[in-house]
PDB file of N, CA and C in Angstrom:
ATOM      1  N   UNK A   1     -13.262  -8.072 -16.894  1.00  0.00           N
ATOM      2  CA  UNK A   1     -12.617  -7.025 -16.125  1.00  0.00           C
ATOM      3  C   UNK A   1     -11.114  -7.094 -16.408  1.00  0.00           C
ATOM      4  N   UNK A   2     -10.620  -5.595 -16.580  1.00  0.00           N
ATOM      5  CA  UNK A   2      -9.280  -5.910 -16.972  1.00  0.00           C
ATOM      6  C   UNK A   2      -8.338  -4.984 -15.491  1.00  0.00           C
ATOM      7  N   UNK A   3      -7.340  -5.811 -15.267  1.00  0.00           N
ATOM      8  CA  UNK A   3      -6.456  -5.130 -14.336  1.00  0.00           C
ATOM      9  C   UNK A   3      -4.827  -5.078 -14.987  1.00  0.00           C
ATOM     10  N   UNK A   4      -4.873  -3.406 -14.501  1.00  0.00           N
ATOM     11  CA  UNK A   4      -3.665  -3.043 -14.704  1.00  0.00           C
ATOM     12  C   UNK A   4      -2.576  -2.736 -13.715  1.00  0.00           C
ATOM     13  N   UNK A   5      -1.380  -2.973 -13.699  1.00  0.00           N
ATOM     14  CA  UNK A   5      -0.578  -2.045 -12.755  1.00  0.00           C
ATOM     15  C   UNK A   5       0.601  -1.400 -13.263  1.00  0.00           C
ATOM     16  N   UNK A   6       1.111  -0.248 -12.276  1.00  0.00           N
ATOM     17  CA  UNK A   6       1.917   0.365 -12.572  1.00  0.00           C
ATOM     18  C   UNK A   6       3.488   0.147 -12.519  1.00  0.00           C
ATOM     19  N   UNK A   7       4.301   0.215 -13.818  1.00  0.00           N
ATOM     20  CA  UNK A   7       5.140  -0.428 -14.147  1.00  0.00           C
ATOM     21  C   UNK A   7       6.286   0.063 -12.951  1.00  0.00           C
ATOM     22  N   UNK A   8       6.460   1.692 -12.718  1.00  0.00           N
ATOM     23  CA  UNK A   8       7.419   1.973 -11.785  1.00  0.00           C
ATOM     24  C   UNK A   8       6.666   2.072 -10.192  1.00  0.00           C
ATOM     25  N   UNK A   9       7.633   1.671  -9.829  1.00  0.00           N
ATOM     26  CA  UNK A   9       7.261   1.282  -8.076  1.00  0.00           C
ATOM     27  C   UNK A   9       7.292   2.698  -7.495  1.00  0.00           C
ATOM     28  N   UNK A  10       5.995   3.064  -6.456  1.00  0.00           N
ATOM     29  CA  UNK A  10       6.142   4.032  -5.977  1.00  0.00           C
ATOM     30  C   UNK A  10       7.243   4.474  -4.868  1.00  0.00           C
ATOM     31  N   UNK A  11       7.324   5.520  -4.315  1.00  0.00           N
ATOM     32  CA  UNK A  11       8.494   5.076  -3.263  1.00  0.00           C
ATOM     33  C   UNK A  11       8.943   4.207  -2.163  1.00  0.00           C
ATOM     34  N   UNK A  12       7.518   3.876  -1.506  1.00  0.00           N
ATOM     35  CA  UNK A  12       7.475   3.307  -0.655  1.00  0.00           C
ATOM     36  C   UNK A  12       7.583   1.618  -1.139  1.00  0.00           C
ATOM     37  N   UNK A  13       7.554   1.582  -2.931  1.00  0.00           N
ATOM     38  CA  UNK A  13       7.991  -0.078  -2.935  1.00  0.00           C
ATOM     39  C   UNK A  13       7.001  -0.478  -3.389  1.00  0.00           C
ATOM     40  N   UNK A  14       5.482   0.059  -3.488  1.00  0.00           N
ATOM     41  CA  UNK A  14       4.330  -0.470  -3.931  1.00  0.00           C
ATOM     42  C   UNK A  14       4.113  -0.209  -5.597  1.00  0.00           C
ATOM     43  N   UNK A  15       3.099  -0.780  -6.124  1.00  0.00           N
ATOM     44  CA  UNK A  15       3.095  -0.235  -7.832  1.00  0.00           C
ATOM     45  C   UNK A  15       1.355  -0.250  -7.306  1.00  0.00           C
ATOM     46  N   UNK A  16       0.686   1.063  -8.372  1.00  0.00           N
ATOM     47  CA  UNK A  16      -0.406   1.292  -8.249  1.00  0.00           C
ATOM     48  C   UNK A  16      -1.382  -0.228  -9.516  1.00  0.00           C
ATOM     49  N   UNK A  17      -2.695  -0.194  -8.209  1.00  0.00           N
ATOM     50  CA  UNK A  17      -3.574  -1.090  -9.065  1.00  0.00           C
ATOM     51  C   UNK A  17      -4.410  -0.681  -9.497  1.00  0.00           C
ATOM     52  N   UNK A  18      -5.406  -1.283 -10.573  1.00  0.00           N
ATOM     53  CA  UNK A  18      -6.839  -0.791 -11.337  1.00  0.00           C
ATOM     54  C   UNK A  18      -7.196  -1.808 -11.956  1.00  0.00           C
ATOM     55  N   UNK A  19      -8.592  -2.178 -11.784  1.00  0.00           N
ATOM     56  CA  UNK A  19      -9.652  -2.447 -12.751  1.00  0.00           C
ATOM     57  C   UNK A  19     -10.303  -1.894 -13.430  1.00  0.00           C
ATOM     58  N   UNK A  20     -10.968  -1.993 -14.655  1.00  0.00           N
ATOM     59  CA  UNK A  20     -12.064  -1.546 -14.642  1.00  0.00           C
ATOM     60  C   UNK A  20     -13.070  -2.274 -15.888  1.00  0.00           C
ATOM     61  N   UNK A  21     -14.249  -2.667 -15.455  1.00  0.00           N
ATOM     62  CA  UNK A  21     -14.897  -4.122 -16.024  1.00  0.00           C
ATOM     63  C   UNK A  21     -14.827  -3.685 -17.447  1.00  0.00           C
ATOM     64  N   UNK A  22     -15.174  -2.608 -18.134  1.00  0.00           N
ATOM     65  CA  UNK A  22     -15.350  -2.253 -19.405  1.00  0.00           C
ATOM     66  C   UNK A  22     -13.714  -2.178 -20.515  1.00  0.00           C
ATOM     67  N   UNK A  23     -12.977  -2.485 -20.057  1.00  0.00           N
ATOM     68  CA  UNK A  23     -11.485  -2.176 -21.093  1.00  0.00           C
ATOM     69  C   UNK A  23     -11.644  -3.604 -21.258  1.00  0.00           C
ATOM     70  N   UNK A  24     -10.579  -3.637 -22.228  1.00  0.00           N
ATOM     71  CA  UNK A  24      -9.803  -5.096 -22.725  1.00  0.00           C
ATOM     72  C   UNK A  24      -8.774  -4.978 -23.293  1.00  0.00           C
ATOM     73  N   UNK A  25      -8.011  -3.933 -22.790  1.00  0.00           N
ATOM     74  CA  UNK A  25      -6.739  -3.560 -23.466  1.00  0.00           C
ATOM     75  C   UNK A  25      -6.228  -2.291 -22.216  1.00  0.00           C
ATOM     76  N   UNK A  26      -4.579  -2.313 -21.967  1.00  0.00           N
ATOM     77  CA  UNK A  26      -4.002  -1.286 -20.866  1.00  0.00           C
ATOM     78  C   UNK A  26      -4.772   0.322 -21.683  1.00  0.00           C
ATOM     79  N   UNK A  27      -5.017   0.936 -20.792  1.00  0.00           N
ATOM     80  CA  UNK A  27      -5.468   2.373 -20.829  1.00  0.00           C
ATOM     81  C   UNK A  27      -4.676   3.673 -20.411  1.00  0.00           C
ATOM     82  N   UNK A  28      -3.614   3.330 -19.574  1.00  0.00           N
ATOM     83  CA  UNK A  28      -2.748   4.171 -19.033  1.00  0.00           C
ATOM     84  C   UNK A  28      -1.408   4.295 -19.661  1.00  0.00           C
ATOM     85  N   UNK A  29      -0.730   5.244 -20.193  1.00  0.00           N
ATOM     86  CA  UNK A  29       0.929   4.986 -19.984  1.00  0.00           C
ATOM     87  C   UNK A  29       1.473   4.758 -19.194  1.00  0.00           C
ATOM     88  N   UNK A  30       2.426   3.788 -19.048  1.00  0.00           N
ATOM     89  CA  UNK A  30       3.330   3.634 -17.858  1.00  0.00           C
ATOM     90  C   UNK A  30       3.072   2.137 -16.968  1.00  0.00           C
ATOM     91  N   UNK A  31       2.019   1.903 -17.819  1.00  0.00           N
ATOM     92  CA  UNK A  31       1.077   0.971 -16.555  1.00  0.00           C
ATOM     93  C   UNK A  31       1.361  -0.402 -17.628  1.00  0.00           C
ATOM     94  N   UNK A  32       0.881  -1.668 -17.440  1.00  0.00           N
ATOM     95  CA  UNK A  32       0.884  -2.964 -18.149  1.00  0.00           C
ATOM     96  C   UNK A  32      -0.231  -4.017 -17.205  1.00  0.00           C
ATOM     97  N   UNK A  33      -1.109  -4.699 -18.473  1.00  0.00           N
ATOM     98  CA  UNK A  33      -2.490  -5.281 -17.888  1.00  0.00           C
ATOM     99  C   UNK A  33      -1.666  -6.762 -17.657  1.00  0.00           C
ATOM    100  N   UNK A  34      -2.208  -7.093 -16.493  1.00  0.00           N
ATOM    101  CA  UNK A  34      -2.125  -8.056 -15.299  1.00  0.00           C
ATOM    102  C   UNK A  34      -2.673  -9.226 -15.993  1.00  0.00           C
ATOM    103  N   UNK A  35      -1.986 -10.381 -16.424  1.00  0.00           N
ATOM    104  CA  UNK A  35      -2.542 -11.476 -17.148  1.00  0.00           C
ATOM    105  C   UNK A  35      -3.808 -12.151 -15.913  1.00  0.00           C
ATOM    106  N   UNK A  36      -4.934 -12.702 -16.044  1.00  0.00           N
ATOM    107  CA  UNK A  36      -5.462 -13.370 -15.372  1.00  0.00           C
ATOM    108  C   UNK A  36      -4.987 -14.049 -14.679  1.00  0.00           C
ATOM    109  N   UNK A  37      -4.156 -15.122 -14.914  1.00  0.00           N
ATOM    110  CA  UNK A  37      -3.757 -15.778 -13.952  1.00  0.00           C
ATOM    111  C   UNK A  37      -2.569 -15.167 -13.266  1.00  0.00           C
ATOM    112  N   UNK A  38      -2.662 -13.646 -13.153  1.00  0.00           N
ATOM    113  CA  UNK A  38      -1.792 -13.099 -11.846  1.00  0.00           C
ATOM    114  C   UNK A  38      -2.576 -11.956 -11.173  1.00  0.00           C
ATOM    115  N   UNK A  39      -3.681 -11.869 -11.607  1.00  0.00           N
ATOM    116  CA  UNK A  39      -4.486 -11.166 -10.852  1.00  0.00           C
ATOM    117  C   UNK A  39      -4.806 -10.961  -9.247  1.00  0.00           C
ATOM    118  N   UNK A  40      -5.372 -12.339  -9.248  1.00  0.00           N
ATOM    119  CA  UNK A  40      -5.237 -12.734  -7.752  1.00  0.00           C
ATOM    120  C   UNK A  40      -4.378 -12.325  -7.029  1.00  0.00           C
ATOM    121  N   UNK A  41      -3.264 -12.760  -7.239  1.00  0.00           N
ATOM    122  CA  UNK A  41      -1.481 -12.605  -6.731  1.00  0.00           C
ATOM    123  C   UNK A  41      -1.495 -10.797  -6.739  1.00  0.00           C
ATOM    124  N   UNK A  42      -1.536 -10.318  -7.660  1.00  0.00           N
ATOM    125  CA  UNK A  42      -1.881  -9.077  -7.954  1.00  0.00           C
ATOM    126  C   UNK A  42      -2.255  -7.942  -6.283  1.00  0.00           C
ATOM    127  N   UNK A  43      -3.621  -8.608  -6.526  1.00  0.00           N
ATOM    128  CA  UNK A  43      -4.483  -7.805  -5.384  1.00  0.00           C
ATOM    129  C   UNK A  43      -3.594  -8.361  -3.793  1.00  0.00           C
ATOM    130  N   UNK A  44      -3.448  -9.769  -3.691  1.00  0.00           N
ATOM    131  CA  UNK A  44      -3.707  -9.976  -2.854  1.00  0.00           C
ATOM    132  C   UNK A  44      -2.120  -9.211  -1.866  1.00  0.00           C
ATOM    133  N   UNK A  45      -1.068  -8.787  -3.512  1.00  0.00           N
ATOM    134  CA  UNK A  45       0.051  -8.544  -2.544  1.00  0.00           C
ATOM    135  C   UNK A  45      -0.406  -6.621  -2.294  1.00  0.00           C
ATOM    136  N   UNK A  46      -1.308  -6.063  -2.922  1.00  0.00           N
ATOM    137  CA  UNK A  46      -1.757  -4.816  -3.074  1.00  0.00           C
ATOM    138  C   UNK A  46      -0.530  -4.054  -4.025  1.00  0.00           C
ATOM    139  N   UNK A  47      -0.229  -4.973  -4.313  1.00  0.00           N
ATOM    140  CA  UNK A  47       0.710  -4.123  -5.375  1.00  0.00           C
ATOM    141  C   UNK A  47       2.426  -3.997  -4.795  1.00  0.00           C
ATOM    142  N   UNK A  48       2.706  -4.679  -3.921  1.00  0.00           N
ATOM    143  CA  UNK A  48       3.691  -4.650  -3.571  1.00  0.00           C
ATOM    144  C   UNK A  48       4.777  -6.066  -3.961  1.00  0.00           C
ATOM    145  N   UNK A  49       5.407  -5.486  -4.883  1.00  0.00           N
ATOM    146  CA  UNK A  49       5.719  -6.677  -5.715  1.00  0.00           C
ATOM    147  C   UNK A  49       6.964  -6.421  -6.457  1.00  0.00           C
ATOM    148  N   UNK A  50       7.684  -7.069  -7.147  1.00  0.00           N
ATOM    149  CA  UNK A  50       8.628  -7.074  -8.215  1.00  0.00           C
ATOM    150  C   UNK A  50       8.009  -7.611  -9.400  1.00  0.00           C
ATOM    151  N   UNK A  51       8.237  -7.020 -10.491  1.00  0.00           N
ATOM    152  CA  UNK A  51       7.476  -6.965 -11.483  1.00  0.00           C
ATOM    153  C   UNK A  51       8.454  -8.006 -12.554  1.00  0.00           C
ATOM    154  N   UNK A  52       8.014  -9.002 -13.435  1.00  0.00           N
ATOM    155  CA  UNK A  52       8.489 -10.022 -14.501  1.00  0.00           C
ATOM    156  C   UNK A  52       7.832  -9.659 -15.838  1.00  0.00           C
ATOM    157  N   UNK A  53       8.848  -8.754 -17.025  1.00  0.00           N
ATOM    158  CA  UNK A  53       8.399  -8.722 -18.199  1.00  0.00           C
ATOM    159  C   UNK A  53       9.006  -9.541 -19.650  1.00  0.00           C
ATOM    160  N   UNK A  54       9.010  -9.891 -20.455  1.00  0.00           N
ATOM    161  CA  UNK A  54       9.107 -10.237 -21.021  1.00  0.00           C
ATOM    162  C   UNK A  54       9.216  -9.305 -21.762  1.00  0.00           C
ATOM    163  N   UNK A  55      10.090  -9.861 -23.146  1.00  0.00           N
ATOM    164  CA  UNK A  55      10.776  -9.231 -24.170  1.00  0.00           C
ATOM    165  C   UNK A  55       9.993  -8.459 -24.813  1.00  0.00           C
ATOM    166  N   UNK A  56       8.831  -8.366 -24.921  1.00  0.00           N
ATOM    167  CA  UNK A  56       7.690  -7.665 -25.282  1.00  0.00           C
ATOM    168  C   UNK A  56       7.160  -6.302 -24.463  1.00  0.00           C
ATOM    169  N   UNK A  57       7.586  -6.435 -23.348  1.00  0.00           N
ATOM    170  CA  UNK A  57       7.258  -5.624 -22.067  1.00  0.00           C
ATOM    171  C   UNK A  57       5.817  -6.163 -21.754  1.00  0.00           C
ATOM    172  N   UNK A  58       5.190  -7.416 -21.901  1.00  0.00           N
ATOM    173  CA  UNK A  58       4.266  -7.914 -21.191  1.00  0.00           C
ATOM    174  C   UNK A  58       4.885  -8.656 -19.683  1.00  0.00           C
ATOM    175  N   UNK A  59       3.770  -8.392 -18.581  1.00  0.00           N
ATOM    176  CA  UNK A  59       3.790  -8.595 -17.770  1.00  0.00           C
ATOM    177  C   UNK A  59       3.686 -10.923 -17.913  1.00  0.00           C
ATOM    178  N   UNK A  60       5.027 -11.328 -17.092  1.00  0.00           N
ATOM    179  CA  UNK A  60       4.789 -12.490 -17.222  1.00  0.00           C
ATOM    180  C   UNK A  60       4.850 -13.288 -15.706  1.00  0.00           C
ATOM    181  N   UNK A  61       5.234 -12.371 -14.762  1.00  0.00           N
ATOM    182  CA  UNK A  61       5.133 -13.059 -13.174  1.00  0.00           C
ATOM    183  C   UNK A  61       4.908 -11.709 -12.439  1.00  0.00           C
ATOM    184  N   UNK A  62       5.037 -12.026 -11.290  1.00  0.00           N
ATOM    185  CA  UNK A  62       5.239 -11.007 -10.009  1.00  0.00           C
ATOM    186  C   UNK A  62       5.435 -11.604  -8.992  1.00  0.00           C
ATOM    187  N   UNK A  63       6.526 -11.475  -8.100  1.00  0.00           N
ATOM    188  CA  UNK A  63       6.920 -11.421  -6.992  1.00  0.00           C
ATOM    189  C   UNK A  63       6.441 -11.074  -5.629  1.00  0.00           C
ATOM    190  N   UNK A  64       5.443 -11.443  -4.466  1.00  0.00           N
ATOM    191  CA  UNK A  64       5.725 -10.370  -3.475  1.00  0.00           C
ATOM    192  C   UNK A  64       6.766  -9.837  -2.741  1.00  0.00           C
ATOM    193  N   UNK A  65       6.595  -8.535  -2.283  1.00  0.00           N
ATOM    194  CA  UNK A  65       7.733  -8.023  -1.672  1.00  0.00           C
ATOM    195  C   UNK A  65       7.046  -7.840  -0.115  1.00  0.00           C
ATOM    196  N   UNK A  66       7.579  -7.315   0.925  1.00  0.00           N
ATOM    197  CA  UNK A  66       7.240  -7.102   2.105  1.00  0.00           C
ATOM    198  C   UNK A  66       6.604  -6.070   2.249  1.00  0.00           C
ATOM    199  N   UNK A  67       5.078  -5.514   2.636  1.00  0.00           N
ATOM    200  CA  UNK A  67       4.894  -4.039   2.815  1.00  0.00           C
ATOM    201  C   UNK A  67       5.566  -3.320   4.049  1.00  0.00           C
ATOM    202  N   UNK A  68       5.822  -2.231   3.795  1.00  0.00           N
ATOM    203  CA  UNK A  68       6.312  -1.233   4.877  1.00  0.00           C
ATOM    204  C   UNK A  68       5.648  -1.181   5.712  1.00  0.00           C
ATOM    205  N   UNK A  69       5.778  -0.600   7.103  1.00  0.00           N
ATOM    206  CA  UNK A  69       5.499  -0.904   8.209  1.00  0.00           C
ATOM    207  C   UNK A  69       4.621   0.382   8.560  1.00  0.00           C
ATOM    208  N   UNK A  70       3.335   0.430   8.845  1.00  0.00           N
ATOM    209  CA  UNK A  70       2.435   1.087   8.818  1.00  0.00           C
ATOM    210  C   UNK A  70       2.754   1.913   9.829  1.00  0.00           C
ATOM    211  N   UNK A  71       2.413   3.622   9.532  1.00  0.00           N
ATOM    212  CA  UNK A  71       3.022   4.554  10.252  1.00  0.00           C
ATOM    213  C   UNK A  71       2.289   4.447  11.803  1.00  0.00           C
ATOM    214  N   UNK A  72       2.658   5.089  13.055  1.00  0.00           N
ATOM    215  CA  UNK A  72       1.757   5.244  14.107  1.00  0.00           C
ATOM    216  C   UNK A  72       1.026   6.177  13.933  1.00  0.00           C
ATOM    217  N   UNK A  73      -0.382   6.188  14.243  1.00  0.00           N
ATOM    218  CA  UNK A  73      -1.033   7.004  13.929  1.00  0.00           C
ATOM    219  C   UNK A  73      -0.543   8.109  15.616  1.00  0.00           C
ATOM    220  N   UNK A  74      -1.042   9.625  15.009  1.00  0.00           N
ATOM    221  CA  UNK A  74      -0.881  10.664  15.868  1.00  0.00           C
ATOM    222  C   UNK A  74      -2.158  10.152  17.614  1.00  0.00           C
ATOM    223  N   UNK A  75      -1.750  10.780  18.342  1.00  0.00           N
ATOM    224  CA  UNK A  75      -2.405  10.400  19.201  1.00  0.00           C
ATOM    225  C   UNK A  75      -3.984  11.593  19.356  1.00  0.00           C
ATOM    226  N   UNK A  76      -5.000  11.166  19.744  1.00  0.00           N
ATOM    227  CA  UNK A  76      -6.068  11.640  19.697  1.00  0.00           C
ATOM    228  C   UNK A  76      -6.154  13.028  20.213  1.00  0.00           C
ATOM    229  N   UNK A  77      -6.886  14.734  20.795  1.00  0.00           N
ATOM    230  CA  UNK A  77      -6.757  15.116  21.165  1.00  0.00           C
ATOM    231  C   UNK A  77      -7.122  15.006  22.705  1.00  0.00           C
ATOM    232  N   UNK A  78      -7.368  13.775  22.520  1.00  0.00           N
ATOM    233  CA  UNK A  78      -8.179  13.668  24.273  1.00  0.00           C
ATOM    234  C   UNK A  78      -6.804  12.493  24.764  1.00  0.00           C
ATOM    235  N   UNK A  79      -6.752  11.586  24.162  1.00  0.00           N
ATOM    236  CA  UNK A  79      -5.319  11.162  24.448  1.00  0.00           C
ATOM    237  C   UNK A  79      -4.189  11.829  24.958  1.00  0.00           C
ATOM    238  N   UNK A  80      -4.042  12.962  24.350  1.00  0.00           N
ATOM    239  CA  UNK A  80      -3.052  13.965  24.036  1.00  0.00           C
ATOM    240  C   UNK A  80      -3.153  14.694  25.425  1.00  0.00           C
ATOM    241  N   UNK A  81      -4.334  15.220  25.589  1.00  0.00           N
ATOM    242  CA  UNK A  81      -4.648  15.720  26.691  1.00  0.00           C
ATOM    243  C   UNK A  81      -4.477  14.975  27.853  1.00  0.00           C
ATOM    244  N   UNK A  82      -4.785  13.736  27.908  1.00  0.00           N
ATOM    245  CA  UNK A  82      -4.301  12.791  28.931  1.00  0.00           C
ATOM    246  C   UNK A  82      -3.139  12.792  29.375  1.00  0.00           C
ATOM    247  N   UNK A  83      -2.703  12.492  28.411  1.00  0.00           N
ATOM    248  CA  UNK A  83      -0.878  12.264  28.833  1.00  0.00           C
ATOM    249  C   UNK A  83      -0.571  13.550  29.524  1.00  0.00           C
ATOM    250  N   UNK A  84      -1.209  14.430  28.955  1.00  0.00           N
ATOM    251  CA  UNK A  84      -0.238  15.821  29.350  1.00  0.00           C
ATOM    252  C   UNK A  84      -0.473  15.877  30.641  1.00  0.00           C
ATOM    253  N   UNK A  85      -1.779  15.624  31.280  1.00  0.00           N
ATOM    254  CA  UNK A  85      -2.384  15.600  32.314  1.00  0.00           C
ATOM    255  C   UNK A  85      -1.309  14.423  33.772  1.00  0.00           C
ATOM    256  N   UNK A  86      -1.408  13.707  33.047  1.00  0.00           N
ATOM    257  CA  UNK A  86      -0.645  12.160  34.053  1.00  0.00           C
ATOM    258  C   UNK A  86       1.017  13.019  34.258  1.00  0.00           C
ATOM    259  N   UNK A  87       1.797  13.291  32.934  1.00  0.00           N
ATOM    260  CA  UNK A  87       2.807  13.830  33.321  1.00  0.00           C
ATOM    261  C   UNK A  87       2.856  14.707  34.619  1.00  0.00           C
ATOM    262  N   UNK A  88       2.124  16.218  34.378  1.00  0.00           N
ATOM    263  CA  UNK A  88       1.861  16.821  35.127  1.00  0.00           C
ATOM    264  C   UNK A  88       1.613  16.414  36.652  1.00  0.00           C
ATOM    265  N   UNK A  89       0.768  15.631  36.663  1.00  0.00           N
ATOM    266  CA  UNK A  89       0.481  14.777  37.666  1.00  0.00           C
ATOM    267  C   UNK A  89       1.892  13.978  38.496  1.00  0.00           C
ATOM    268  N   UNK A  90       2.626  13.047  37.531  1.00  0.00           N
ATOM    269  CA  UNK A  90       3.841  12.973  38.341  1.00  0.00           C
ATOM    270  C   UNK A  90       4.784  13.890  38.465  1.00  0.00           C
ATOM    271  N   UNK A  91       4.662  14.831  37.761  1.00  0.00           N
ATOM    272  CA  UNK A  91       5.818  16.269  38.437  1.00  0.00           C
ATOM    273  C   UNK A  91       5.209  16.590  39.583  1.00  0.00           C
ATOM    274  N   UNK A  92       4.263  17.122  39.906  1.00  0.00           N
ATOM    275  CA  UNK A  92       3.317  17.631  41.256  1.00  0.00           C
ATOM    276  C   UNK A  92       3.149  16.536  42.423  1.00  0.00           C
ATOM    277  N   UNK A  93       3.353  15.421  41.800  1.00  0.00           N
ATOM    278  CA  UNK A  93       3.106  14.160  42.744  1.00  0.00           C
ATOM    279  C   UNK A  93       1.996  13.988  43.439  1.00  0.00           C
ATOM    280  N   UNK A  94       1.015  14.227  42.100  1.00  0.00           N
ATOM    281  CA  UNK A  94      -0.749  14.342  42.710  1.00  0.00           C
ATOM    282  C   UNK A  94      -0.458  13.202  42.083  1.00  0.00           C
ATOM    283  N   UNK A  95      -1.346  12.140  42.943  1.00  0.00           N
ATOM    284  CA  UNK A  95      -2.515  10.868  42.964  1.00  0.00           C
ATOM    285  C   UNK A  95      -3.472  11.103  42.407  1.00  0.00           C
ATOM    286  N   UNK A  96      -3.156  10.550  40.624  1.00  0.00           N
ATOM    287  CA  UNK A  96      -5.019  10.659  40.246  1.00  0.00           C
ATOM    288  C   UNK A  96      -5.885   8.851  40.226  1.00  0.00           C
ATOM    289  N   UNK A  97      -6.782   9.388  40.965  1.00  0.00           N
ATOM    290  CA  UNK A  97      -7.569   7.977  41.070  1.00  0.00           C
ATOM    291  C   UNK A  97      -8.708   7.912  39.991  1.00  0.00           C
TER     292      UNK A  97
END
């Protein structure tokens, strides 16, 4: 199995990953195959990394970097509805039990 990643960092700081069991050589432009012994390291940072090439433009380390801080997700429509409800509720100064 060969893994590749992507040489420029997306915006958010990450570089895109890929396997795929049948190559043995990079398949993409732009991209550079992940020596085995950084594979691991590879996945495990999901691609969020600083990238080490060598004079060749082979990949010879990687760095992790910190991932960004996962957005809040929107609130549900029944959530949504809740809140609106409780507000309401303390403007009117109804007691909901």
């Amino acid at each position: 199995m060969l893994t590749i990643i992507e040489l420029s960092a997306r915006e958010d700081g990450g570089h895109g990953l890929q396997s795929q069991s049948h190559r043995t050589e990079c398949w993409l432009e732009g991209w550079v195959a992940v020596p085995e012994d950084l594979v691991q390291a590879a996945w495990d940072c999901g691609g969020y990394c600083s990238l080490a090439l060598d004079g060749d433009g082979a990949l010879v380390g990687l760095t992790p970097i910190p991932r960004p801080a996962e957005p809040e997700a929107e609130p549900t429509e029944v959530e949504q509805l809740r809140a609106d409800v409780d507000y309401l509720a303390a403007l009117t100064g109804v007691e909901l039990v």
